[in-house]
Protein backbone atom coordinates (compact mmCIF):
# COMPACT_ATOMS: atom_id res chain seq x y z
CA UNK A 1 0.00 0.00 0.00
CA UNK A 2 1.85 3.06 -1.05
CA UNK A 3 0.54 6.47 -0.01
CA UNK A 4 2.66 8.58 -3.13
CA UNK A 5 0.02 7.95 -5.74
CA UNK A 6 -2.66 9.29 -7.98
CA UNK A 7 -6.05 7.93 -6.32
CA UNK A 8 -3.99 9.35 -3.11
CA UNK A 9 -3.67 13.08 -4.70
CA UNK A 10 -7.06 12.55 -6.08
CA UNK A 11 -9.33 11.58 -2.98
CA UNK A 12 -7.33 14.28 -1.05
CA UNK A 13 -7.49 17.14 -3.21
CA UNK A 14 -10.89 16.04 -3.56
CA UNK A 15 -11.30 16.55 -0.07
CA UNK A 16 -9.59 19.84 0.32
CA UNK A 17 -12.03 21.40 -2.66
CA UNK A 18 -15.08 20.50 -0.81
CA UNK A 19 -13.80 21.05 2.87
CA UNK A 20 -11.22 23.78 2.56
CA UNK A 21 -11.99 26.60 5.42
CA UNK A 22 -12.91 30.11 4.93
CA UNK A 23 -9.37 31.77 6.45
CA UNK A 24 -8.20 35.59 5.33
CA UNK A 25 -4.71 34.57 4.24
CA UNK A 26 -6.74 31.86 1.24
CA UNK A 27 -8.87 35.04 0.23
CA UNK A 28 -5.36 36.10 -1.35
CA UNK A 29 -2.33 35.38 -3.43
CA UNK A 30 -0.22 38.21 -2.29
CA UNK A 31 2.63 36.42 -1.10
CA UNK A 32 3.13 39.18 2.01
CA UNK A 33 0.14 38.09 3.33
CA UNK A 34 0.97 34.27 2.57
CA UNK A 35 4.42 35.04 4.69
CA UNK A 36 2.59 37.41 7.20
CA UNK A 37 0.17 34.42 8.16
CA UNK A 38 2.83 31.26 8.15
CA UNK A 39 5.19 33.65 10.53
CA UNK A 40 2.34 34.05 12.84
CA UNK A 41 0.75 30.84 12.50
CA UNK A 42 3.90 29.51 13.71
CA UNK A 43 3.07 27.90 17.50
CA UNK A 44 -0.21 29.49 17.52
CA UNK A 45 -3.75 28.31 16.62
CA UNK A 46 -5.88 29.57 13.83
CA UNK A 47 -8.62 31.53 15.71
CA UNK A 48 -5.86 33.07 17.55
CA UNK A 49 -4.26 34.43 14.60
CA UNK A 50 -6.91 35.69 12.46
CA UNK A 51 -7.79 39.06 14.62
CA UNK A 52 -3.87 39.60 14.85
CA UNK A 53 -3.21 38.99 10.86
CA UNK A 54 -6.08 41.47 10.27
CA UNK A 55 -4.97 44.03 12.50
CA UNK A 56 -1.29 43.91 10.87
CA UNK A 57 -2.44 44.12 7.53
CA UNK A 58 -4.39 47.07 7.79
CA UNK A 59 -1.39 49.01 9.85
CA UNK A 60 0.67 47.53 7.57
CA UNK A 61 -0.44 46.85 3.77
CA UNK A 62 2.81 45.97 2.09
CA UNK A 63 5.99 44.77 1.99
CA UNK A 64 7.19 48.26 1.96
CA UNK A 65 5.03 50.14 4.89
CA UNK A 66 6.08 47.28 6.91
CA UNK A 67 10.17 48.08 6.18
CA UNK A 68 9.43 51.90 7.19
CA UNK A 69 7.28 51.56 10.30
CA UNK A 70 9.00 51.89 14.03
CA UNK A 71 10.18 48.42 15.70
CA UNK A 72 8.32 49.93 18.76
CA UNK A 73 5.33 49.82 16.52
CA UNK A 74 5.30 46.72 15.24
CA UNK A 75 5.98 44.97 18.01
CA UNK A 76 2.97 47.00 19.68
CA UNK A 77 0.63 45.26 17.20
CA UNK A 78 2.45 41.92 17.57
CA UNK A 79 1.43 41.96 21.68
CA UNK A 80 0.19 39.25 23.06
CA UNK A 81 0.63 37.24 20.41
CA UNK A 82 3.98 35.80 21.96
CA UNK A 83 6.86 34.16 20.54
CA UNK A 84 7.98 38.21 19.78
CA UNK A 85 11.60 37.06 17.64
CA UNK A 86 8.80 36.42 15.26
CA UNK A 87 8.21 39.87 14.86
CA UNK A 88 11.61 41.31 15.23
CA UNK A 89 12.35 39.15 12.11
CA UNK A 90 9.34 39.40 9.99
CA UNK A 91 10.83 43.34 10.26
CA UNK A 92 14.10 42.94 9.63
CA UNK A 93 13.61 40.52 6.43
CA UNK A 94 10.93 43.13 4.95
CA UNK A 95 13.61 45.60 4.73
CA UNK A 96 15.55 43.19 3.33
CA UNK A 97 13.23 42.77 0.57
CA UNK A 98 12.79 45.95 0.32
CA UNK A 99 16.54 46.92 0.13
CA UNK A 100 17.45 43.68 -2.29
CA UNK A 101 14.49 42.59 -4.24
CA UNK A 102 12.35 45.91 -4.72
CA UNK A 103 9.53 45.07 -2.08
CA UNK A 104 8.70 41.83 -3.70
CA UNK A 105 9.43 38.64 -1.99
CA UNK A 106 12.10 35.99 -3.68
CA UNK A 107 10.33 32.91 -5.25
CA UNK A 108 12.96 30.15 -5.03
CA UNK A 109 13.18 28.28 -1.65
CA UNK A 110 16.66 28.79 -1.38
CA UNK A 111 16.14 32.92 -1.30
CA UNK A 112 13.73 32.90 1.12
CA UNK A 113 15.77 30.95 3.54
CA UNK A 114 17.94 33.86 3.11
CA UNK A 115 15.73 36.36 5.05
CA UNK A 116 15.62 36.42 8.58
CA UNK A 117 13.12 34.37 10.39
CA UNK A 118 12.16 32.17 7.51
CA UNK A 119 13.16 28.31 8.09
CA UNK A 120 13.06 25.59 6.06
CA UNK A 121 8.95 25.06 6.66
CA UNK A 122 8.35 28.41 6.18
CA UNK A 123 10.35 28.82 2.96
CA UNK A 124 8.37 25.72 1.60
CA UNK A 125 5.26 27.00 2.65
CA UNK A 126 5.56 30.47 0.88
CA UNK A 127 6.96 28.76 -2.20
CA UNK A 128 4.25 26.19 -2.57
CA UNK A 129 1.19 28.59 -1.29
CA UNK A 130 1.87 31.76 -3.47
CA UNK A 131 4.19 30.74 -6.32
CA UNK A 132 2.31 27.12 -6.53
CA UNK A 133 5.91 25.25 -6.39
CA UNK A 134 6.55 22.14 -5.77
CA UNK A 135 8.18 22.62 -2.37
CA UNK A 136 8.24 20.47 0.64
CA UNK A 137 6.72 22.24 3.84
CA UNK A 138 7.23 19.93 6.73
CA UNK A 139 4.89 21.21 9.93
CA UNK A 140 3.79 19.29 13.23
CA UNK A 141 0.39 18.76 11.68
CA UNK A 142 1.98 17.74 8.43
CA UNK A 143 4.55 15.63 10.21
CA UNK A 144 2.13 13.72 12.37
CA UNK A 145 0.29 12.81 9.07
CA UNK A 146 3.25 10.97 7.66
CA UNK A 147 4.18 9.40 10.67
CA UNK A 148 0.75 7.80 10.29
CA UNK A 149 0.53 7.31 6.67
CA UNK A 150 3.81 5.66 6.59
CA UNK A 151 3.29 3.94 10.09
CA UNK A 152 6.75 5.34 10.82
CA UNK A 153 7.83 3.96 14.22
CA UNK A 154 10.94 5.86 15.16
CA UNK A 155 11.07 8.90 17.47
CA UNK A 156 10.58 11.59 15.08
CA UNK A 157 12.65 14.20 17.26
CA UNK A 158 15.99 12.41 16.19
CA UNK A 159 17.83 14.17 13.74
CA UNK A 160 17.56 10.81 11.43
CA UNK A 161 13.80 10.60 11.88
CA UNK A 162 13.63 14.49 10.96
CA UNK A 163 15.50 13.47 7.88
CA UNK A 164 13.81 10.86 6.88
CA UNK A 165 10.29 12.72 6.97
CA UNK A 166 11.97 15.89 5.05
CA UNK A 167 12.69 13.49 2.54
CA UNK A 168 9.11 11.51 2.07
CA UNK A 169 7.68 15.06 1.91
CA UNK A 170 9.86 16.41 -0.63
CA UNK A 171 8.85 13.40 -2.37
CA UNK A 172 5.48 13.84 -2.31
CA UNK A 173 5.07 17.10 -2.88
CA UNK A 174 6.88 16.61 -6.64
CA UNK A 175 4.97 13.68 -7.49
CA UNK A 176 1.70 15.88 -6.18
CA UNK A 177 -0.58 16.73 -9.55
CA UNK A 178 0.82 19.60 -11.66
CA UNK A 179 0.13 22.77 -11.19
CA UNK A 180 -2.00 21.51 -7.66
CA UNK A 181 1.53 22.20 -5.05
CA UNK A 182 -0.78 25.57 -3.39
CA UNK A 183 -3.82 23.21 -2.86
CA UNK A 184 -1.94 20.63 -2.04
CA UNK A 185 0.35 21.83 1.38
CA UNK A 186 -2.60 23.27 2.51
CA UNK A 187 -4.62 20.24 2.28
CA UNK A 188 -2.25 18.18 3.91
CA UNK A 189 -2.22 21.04 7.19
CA UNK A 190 -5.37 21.09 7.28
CA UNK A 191 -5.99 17.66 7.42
CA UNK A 192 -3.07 17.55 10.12
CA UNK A 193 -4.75 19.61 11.98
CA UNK A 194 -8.86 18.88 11.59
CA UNK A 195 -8.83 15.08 10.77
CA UNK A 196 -5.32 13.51 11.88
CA UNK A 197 -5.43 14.91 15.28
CA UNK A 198 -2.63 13.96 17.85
CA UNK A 199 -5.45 12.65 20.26
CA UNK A 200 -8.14 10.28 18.93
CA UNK A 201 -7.50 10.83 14.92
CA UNK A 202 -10.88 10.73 13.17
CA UNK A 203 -10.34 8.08 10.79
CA UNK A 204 -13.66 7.52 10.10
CA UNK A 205 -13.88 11.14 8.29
CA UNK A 206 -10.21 10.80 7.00
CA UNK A 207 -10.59 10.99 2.81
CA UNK A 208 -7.06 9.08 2.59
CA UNK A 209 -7.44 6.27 5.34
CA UNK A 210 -7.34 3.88 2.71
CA UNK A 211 -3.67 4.38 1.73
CA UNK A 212 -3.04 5.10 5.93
CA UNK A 213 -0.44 1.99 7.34
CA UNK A 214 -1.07 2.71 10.51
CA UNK A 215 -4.94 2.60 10.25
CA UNK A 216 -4.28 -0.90 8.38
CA UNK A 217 -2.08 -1.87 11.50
CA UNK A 218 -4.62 -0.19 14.19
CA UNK A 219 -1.37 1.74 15.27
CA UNK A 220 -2.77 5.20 14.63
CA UNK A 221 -3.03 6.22 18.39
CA UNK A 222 0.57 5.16 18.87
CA UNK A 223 2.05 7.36 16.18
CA UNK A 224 4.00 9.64 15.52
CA UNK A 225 6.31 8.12 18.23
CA UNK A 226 7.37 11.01 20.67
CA UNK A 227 10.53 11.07 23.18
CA UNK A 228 9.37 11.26 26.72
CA UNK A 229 9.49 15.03 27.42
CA UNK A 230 11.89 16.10 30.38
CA UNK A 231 9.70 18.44 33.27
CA UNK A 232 9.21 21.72 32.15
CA UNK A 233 11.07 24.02 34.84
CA UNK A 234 9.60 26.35 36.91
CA UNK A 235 11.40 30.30 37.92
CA UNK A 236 10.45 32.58 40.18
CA UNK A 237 10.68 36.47 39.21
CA UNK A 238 10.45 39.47 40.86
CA UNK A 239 9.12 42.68 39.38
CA UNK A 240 9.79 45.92 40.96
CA UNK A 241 6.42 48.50 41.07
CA UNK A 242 8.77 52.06 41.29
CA UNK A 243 6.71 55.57 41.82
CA UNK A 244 8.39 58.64 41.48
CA UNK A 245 7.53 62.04 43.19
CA UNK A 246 5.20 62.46 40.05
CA UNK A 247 3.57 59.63 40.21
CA UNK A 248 4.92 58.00 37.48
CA UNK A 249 6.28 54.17 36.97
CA UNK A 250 9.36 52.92 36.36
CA UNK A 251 9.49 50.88 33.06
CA UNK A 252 12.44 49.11 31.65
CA UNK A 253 13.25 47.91 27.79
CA UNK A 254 14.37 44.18 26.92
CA UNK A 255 17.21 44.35 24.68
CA UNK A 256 16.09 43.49 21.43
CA UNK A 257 18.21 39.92 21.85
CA UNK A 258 16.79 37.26 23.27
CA UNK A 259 13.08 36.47 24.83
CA UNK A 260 10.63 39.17 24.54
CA UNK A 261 13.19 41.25 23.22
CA UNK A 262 12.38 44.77 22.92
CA UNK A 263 9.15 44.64 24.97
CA UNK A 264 9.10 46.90 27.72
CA UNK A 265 8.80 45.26 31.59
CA UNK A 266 8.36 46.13 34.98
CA UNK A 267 11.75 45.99 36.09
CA UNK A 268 12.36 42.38 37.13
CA UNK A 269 14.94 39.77 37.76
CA UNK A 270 14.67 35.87 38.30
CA UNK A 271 15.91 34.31 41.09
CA UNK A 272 18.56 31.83 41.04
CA UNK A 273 19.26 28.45 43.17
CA UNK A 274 17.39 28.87 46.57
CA UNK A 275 17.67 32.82 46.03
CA UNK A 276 13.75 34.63 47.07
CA UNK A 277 12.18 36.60 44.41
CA UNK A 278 12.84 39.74 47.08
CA UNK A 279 16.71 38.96 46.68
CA UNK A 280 16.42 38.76 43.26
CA UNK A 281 14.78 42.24 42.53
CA UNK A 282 17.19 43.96 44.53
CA UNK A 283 20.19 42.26 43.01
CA UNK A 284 18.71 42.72 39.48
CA UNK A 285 18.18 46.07 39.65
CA UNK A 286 21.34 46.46 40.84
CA UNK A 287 22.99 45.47 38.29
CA UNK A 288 20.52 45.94 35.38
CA UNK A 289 19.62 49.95 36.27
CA UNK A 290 22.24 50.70 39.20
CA UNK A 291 19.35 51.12 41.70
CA UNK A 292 19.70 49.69 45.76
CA UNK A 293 15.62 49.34 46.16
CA UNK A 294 13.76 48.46 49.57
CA UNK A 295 11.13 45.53 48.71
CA UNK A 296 7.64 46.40 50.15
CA UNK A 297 4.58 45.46 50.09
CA UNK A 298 4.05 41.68 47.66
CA UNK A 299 0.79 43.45 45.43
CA UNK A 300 0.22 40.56 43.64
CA UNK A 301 1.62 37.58 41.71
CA UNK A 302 1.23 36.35 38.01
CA UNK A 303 1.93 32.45 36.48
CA UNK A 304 2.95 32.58 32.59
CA UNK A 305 3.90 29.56 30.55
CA UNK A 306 6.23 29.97 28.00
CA UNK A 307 6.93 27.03 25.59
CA UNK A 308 9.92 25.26 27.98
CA UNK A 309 9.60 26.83 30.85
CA UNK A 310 6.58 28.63 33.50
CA UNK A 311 7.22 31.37 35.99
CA UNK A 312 5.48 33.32 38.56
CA UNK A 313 5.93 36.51 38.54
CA UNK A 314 5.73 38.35 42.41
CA UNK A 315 5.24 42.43 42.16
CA UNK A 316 6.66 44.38 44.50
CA UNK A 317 5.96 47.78 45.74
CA UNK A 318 9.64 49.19 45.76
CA UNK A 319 11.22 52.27 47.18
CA UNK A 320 14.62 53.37 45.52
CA UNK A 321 17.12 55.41 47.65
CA UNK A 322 18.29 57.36 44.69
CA UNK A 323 15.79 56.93 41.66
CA UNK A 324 18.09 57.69 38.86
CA UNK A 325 18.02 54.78 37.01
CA UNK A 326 20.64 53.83 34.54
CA UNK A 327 20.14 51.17 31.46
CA UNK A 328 23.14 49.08 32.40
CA UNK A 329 21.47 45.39 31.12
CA UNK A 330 18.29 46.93 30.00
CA UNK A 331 18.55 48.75 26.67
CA UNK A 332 16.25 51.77 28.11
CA UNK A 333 14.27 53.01 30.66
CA UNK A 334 11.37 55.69 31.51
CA UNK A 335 9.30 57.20 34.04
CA UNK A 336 5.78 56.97 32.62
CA UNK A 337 2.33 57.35 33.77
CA UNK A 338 -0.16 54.55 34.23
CA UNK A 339 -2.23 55.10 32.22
CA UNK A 340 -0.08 55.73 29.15
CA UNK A 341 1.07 52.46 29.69
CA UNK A 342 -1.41 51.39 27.21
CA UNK A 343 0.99 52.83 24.58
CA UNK A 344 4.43 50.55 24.64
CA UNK A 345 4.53 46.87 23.73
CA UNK A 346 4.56 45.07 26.47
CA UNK A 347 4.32 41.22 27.36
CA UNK A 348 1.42 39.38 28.77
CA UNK A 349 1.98 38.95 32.65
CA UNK A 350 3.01 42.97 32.93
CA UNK A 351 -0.36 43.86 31.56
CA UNK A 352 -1.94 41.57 34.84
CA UNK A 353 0.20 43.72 36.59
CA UNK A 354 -0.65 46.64 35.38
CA UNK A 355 -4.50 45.87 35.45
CA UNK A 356 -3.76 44.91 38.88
CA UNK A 357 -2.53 48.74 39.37
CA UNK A 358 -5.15 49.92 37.62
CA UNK A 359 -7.89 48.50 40.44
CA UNK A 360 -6.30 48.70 43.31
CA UNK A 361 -3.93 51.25 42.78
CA UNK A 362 -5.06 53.18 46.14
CA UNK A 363 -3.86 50.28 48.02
CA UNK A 364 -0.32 51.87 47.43
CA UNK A 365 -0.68 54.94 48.95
């Protein structure tokens, strides 16, 4: 039984034409918006993206308004979306493009790779979606489906499984129908992700179970075969709540390196060994803004999880004996008022804090 063949193309393409969902990025061809939507698809789930992708698009329009807007900006519209590199790169390559290929995106595989933030799935992806070629784009949902198609029974996290898949799906998608490589990657995500589930697969509704090895071998629910995952660890942080005589709170900007680069924070710094988040402020701040702080009173604490690791974060009203703060790890830093908060990009668990603030902010004084 060999998956690679016509009745295979046919019953899923089939499929696709008759099932194919209603999404913002299919109503177009523009290959921005093709890129715009795999970049933030990336990690994060359909319904998720689609108010985002809409919202960018209409700051944004092109290639070229993208390459001339603020960072700041950008990543202001990319809040709470997460996984913020994303952003910082979907900038930098658009004025790439527009610098090197006159604000239109490269078609070959091997030029997009070139940009910064685009992968091997995401090159394949924009090739095969809006320039309809033949290219391989290799996804979880995508992966899991060969896994099962093939009834592939190695860990596919070792660098030989990862291989091997790369391969089959550069196989398939050349022998896919001509002229059919758009249609085709998408059908094969979406049927990753709406029929061949991870959890209880509905092969019942699946339009290729008939060419599916491990449905023949009733090993669907075992594959694809996953490594045990190590425990996901666990940090505590403290965040420093800093008032000056006006008011005003003290915010402090990532450098644009590393996570949530570029966001702005509540001052903050994550304790280490058996060190208490209290320590940990005042020894951050310390060395991050040259402050010595006092830790008050704890106003309240927030629990984020981001993909291999969780924290909780612990605010603190703080007192600074000389509140002169100087960006010495942080790239920048500003007095600001509450309420104009609203107007910096700034990560999830900071806005609980600062909603926090915002309701019980005469607790404080």
């Amino acid at each position: 039984m060999e998956a690679v063949s016509e009745a295979f193309f046919e019953a899923l393409l089939s499929w696709y034409a008759r099932n194919a969902p209603d999404l913002p990025w299919r109503r177009s061809r523009d290959p921005y918006h093709i890129w715009l939507a795999e970049v933030m698809l990336q990690q994060t789930q359909v319904a998720t993206v689609i108010p985002y992708y809409e919202r960018f698009l209409a700051a944004f329009p092109t290639v070229q308004a993208l390459a001339e807007a603020p960072l700041e900006r950008v990543l202001k519209l990319w809040e709470g979306l997460g996984y913020y590199s994303r952003a910082r790169n979907l900038h930098r390559a658009a004025q790439r493009v527009v610098a090197e290929h006159c604000g239109r995106l490269p078609q070959s595989v091997e030029a997009l790779r070139k940009l910064h933030g685009i992968g091997r799935y995401t090159a394949g992806a924009i090739a095969s979606i809006a320039f309809n070629q033949p290219a391989a784009a290799l996804d979880g949902n995508v992966m899991r489906v060969l896994a099962r198609l093939y009834d592939y029974a190695e860990p596919i996290e070792k660098p030989e499984a990862q291989r091997h898949l790369w391969q089959v799906a550069e196989r398939m998608a050349r022998a896919a129908p001509s002229g059919s490589a758009a249609e085709y990657t998408q059908a094969m995500m979406d049927l990753g992700r709406d029929i061949c589930t991870p959890r209880a697969p509905r092969c019942a509704e699946c339009p290729v179970y008939a060419f599916c090895r491990a449905h023949a071998a009733g090993t669907q629910a075992l594959r694809p075969v996953r490594t045990p995952k190590a425990a996901v660890p666990h940090y505590a942080v403290g965040a420093a709540i800093l008032y000056n005589d006006s008011g005003e709170l003290l915010m402090a900007r990532r450098p644009l390196d590393g996570l949530l680069g570029g966001l702005w924070e509540f001052p903050q710094g994550q304790a280490r060994d058996s060190e208490s988040p209290e320590a940990a402020l005042q020894r951050a701040l310390r060395e991050k803004l040259a402050l010595t702080v006092s830790v008050g009173t704890l106003l309240t604490k927030v629990r984020h999880a981001f993909t291999h690791f969780k924290i909780t974060l612990h605010a603190y009203h703080c007192h600074a004996e000389k509140p002169e703060p100087r960006p010495l790890g942080y790239t920048e830093c500003v007095w600001i008022a509450l309420e104009d908060t609203d107007q910096l990009p700034i990560s999830r668990a900071d806005r609980h804090v600062i909603a926090f603030l915002r309701t019980d902010r005469a607790r404080l004084f």
